[in-house]
C-alpha atoms as a PDB file:
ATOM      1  CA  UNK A   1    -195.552 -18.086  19.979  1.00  0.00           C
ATOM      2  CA  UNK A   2    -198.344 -15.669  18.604  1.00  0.00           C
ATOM      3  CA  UNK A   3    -197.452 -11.790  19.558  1.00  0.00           C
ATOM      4  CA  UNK A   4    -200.558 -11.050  21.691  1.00  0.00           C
ATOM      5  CA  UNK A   5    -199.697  -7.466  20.991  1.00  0.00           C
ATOM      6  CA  UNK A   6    -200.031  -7.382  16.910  1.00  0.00           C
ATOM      7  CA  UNK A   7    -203.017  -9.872  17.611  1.00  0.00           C
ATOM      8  CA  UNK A   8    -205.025  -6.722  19.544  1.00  0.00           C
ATOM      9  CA  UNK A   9    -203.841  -4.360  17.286  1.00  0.00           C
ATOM     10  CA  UNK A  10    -205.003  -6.155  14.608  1.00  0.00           C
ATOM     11  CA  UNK A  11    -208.555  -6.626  15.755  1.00  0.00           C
ATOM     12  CA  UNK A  12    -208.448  -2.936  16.593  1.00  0.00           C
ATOM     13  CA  UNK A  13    -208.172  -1.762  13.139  1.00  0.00           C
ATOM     14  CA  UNK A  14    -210.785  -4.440  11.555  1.00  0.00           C
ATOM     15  CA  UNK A  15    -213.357  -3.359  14.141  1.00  0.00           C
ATOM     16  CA  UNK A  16    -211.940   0.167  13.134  1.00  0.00           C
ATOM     17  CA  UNK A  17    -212.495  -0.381   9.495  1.00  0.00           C
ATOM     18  CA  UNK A  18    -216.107  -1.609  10.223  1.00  0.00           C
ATOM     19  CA  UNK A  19    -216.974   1.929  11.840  1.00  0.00           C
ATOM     20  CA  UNK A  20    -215.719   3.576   9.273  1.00  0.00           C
ATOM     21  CA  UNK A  21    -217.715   1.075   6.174  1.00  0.00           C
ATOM     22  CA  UNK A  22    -220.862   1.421   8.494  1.00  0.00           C
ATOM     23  CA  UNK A  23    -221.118   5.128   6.885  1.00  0.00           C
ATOM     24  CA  UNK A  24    -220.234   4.009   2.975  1.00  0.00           C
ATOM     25  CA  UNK A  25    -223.255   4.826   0.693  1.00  0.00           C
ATOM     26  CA  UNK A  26    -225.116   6.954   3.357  1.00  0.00           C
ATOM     27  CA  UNK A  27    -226.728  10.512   2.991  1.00  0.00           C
ATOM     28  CA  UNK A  28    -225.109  12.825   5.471  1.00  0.00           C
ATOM     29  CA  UNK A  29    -228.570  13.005   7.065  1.00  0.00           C
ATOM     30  CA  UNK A  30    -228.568   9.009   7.104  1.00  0.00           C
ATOM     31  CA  UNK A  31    -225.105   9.647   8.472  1.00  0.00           C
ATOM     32  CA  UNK A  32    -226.455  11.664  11.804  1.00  0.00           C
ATOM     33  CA  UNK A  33    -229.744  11.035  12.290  1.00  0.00           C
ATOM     34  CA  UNK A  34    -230.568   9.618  15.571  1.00  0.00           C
ATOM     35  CA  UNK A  35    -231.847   5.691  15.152  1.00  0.00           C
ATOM     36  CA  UNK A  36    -232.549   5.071  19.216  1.00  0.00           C
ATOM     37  CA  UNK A  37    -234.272   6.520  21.790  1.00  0.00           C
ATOM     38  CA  UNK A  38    -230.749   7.537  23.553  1.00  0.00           C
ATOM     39  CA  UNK A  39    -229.903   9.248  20.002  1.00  0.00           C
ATOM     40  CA  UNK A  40    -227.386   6.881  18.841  1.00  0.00           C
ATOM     41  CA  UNK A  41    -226.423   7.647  15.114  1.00  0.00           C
ATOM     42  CA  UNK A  42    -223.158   6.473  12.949  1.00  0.00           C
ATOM     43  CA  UNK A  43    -221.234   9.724  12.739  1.00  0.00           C
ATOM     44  CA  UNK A  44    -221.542   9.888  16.516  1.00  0.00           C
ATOM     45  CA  UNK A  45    -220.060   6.845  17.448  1.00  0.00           C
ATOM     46  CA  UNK A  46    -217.290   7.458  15.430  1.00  0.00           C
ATOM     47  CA  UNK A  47    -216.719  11.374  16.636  1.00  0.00           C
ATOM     48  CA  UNK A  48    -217.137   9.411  20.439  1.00  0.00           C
ATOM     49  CA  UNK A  49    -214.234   6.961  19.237  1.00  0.00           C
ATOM     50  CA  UNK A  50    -211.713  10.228  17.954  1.00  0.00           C
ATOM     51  CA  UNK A  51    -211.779  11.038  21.653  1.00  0.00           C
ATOM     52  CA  UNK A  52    -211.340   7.219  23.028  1.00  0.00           C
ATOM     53  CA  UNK A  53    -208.578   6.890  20.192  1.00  0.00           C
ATOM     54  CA  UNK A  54    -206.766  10.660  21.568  1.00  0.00           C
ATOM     55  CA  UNK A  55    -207.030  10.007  25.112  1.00  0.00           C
ATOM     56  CA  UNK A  56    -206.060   6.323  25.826  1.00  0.00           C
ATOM     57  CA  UNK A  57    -203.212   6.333  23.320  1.00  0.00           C
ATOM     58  CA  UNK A  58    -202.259  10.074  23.379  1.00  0.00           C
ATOM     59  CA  UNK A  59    -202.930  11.619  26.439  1.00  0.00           C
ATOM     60  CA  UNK A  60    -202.255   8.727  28.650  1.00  0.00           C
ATOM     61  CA  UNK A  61    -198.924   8.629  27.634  1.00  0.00           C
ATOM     62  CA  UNK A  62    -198.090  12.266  26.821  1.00  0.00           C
ATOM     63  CA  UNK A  63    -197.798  11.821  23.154  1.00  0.00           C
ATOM     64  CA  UNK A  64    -199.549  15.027  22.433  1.00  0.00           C
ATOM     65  CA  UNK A  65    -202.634  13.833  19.727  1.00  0.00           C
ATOM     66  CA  UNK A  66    -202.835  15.417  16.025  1.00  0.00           C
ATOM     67  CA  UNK A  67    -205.995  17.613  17.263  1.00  0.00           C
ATOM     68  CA  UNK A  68    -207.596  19.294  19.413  1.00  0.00           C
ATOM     69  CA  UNK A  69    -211.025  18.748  20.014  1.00  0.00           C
ATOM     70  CA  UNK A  70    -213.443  21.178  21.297  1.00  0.00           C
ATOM     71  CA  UNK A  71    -215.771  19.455  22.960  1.00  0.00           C
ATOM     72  CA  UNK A  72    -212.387  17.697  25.172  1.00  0.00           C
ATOM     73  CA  UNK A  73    -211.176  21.384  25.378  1.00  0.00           C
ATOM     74  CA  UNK A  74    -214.733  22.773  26.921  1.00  0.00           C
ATOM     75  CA  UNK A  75    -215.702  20.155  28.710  1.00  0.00           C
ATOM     76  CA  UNK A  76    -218.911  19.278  26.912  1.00  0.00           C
ATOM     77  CA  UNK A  77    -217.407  16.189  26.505  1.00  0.00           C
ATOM     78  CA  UNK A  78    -219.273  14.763  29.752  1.00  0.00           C
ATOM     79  CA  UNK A  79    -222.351  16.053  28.184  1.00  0.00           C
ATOM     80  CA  UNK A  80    -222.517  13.461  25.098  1.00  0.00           C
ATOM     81  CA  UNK A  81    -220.858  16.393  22.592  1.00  0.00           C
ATOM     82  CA  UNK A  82    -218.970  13.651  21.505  1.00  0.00           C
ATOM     83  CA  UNK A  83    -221.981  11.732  20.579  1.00  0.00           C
ATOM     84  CA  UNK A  84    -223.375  13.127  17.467  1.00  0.00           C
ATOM     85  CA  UNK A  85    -222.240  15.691  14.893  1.00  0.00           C
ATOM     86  CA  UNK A  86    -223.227  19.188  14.704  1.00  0.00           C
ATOM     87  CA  UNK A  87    -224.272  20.980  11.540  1.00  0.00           C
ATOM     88  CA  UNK A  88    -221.140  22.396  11.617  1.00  0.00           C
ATOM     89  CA  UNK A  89    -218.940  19.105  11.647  1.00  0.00           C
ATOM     90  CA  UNK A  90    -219.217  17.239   8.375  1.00  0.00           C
ATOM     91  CA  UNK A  91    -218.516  13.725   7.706  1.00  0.00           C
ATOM     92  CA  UNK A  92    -214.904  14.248   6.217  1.00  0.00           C
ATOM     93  CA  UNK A  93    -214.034  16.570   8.884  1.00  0.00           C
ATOM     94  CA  UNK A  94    -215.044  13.845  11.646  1.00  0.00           C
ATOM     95  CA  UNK A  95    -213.633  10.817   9.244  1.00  0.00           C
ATOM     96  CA  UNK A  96    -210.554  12.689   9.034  1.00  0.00           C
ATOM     97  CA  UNK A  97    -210.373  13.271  13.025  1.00  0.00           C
ATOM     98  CA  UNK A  98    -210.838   9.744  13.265  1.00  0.00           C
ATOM     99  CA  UNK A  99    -208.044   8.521  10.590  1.00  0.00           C
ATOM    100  CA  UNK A 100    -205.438  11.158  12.060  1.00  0.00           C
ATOM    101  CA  UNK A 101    -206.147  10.075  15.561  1.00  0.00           C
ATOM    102  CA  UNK A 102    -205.873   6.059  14.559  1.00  0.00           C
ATOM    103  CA  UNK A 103    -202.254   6.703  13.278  1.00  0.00           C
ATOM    104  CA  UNK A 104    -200.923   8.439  15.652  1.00  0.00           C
ATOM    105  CA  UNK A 105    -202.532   5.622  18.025  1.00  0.00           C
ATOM    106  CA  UNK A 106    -200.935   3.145  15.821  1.00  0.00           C
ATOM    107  CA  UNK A 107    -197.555   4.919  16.212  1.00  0.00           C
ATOM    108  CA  UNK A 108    -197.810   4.641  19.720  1.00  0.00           C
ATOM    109  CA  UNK A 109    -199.096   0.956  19.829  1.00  0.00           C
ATOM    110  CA  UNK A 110    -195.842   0.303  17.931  1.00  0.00           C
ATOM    111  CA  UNK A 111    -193.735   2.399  20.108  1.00  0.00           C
ATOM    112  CA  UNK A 112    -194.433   1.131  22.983  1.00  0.00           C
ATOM    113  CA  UNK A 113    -193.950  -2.354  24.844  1.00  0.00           C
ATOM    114  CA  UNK A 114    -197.523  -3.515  26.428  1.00  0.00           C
ATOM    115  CA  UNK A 115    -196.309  -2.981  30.281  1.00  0.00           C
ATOM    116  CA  UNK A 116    -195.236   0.467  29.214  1.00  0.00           C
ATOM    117  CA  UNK A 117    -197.160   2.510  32.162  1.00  0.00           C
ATOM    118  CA  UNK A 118    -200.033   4.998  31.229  1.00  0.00           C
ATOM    119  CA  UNK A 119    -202.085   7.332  33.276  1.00  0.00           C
ATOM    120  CA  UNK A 120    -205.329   8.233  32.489  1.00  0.00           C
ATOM    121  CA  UNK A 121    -206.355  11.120  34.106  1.00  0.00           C
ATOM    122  CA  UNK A 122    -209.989  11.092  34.217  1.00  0.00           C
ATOM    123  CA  UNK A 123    -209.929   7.410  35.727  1.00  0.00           C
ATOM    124  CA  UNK A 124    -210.234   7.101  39.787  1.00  0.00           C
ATOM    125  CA  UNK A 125    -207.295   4.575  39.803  1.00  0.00           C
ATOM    126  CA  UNK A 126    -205.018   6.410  37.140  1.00  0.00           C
ATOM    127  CA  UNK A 127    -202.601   4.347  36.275  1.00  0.00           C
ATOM    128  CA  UNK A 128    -202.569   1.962  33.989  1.00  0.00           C
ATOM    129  CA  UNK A 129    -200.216   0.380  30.856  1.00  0.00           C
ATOM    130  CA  UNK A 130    -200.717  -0.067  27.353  1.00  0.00           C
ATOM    131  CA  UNK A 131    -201.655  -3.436  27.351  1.00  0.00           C
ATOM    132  CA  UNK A 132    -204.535  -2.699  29.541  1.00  0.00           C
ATOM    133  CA  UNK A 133    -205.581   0.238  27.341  1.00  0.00           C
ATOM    134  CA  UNK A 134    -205.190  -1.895  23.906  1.00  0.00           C
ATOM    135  CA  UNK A 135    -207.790  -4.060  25.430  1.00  0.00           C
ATOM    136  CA  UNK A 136    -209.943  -1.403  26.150  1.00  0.00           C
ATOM    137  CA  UNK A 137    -210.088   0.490  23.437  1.00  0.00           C
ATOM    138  CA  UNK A 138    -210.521  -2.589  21.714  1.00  0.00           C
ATOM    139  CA  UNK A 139    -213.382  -3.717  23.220  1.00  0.00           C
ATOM    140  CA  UNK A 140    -214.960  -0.023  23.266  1.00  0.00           C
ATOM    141  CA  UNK A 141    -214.352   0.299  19.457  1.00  0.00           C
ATOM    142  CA  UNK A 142    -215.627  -3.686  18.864  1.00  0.00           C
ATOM    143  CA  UNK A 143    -218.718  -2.702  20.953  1.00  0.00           C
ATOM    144  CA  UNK A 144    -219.341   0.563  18.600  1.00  0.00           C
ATOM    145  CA  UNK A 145    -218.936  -1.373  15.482  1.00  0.00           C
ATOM    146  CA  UNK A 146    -221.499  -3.932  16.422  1.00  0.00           C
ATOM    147  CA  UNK A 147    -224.101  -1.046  17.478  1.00  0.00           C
ATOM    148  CA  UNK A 148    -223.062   0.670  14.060  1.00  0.00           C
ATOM    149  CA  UNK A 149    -224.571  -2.747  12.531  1.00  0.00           C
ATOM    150  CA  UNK A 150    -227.345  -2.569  13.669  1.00  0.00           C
ATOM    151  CA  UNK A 151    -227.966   0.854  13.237  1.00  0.00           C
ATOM    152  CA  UNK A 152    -227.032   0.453   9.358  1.00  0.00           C
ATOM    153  CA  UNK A 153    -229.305  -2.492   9.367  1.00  0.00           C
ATOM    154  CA  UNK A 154    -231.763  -0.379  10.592  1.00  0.00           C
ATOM    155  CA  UNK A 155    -231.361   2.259   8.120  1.00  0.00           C
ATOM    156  CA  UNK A 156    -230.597   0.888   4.798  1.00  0.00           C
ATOM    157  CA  UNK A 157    -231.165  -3.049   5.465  1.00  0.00           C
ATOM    158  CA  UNK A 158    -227.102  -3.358   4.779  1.00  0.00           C
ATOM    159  CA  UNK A 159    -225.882  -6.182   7.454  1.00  0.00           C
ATOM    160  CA  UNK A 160    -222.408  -7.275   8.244  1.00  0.00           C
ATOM    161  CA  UNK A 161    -220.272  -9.584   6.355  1.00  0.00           C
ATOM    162  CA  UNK A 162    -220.799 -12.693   8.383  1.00  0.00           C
ATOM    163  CA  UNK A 163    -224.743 -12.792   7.811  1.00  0.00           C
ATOM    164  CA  UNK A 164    -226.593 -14.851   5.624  1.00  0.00           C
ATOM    165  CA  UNK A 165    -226.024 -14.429   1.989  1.00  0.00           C
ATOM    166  CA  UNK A 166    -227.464 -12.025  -0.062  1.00  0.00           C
ATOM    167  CA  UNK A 167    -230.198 -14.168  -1.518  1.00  0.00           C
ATOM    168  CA  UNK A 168    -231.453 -14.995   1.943  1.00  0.00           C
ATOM    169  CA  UNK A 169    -235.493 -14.590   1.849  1.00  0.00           C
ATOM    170  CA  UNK A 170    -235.071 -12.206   4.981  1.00  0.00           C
ATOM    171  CA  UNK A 171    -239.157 -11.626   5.510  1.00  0.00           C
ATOM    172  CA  UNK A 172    -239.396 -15.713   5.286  1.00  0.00           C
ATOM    173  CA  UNK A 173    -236.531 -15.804   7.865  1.00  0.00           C
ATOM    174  CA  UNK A 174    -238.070 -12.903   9.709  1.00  0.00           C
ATOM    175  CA  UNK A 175    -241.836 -14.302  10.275  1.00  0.00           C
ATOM    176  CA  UNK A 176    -239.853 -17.962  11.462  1.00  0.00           C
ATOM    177  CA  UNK A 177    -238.077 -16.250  14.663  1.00  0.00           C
ATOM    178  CA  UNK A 178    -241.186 -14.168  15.194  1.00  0.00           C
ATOM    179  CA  UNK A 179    -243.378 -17.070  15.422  1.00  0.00           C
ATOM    180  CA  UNK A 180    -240.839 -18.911  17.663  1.00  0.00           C
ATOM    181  CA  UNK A 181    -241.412 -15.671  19.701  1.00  0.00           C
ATOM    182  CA  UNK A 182    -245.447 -15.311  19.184  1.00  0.00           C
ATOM    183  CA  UNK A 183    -245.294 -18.835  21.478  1.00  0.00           C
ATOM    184  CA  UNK A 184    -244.309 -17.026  24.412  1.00  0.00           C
ATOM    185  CA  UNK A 185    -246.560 -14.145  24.189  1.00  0.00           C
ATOM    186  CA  UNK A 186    -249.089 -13.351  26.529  1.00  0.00           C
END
């Protein structure tokens, strides 16, 4: 019988290691700079996932996390300060956040038994267990990393691992979905 538990955890840290790749190569202005019209940029998601990683599998089960983080600790949290760095924040400082907080997440996904009861605070129906919160952090962080490939797509024409092959003739590819589309236009 597979162990549903490693099985999660183990798709957590691949979609954790794609967040993390999704900034490999990149100026630190590539890095930040906004690529949607809601601002959504690489370092930002993975400053956003720090918090998910300190609160879900910290917090919610009083294992005190590595770090504090200021935006958590004033509140401007709710205002998307978790959503992009500041000049102040650099890339290491956030990648480091984000490494510290996934093993000390990782400690407590091994701890811990998946009907181990949680509580997370912010929630209107608080409690919770970790096998709840290993799916959702899961799917938050697999969500992320396939917004981050876009975004890198967008930025440097770098696409995931399971796309064509590198020899693909992308415009040729390209110009057959948009004339497939052009059928349909008005």
């Amino acid at each position: 019988m597979t162990d549903i538990k490693h099985v999660l955890h183990d798709k957590l840290k691949a979609s954790r290691a794609v967040m993390v790749a999704r900034l490999e190569g990149l100026s630190e202005h590539d890095r930040r700079r906004p690529m949607t019209a809601t601002g959504t940029n690489l370092l930002g998601m993975v400053k956003h996932l720090v918090g998910v990683e300190q609160v879900y599998f910290g917090d919610s089960f009083d294992r005190p996390p590595p770090d504090t983080l200021p935006w958590n600790e004033d509140g401007s949290v709710w205002q998307g300060a978790d959503m992009w760095a500041t000049a102040d924040e650099s890339s290491d400082d956030i990648i480091g956040l984000y490494e510290r907080a996934c093993a000390h997440s990782d400690a407590t996904i091994e701890a811990l038994d998946l009907d181990t009861p949680g509580i997370v605070p912010h929630w209107p129906a608080p409690d919770t267990t970790l096998g709840y919160l290993l799916v959702w952090v899961l799917e938050d962080t697999a969500h992320h990393a396939g917004q981050a490939d876009i975004v890198r797509e967008l930025i440097g024409g770098r696409t995931g691992s399971d796309t064509a092959t590198s020899d693909t003739d992308w415009s040729t590819y390209v110009a057959r979905i948009q004339a497939a589309a052009d059928t349909f236009a008005d």
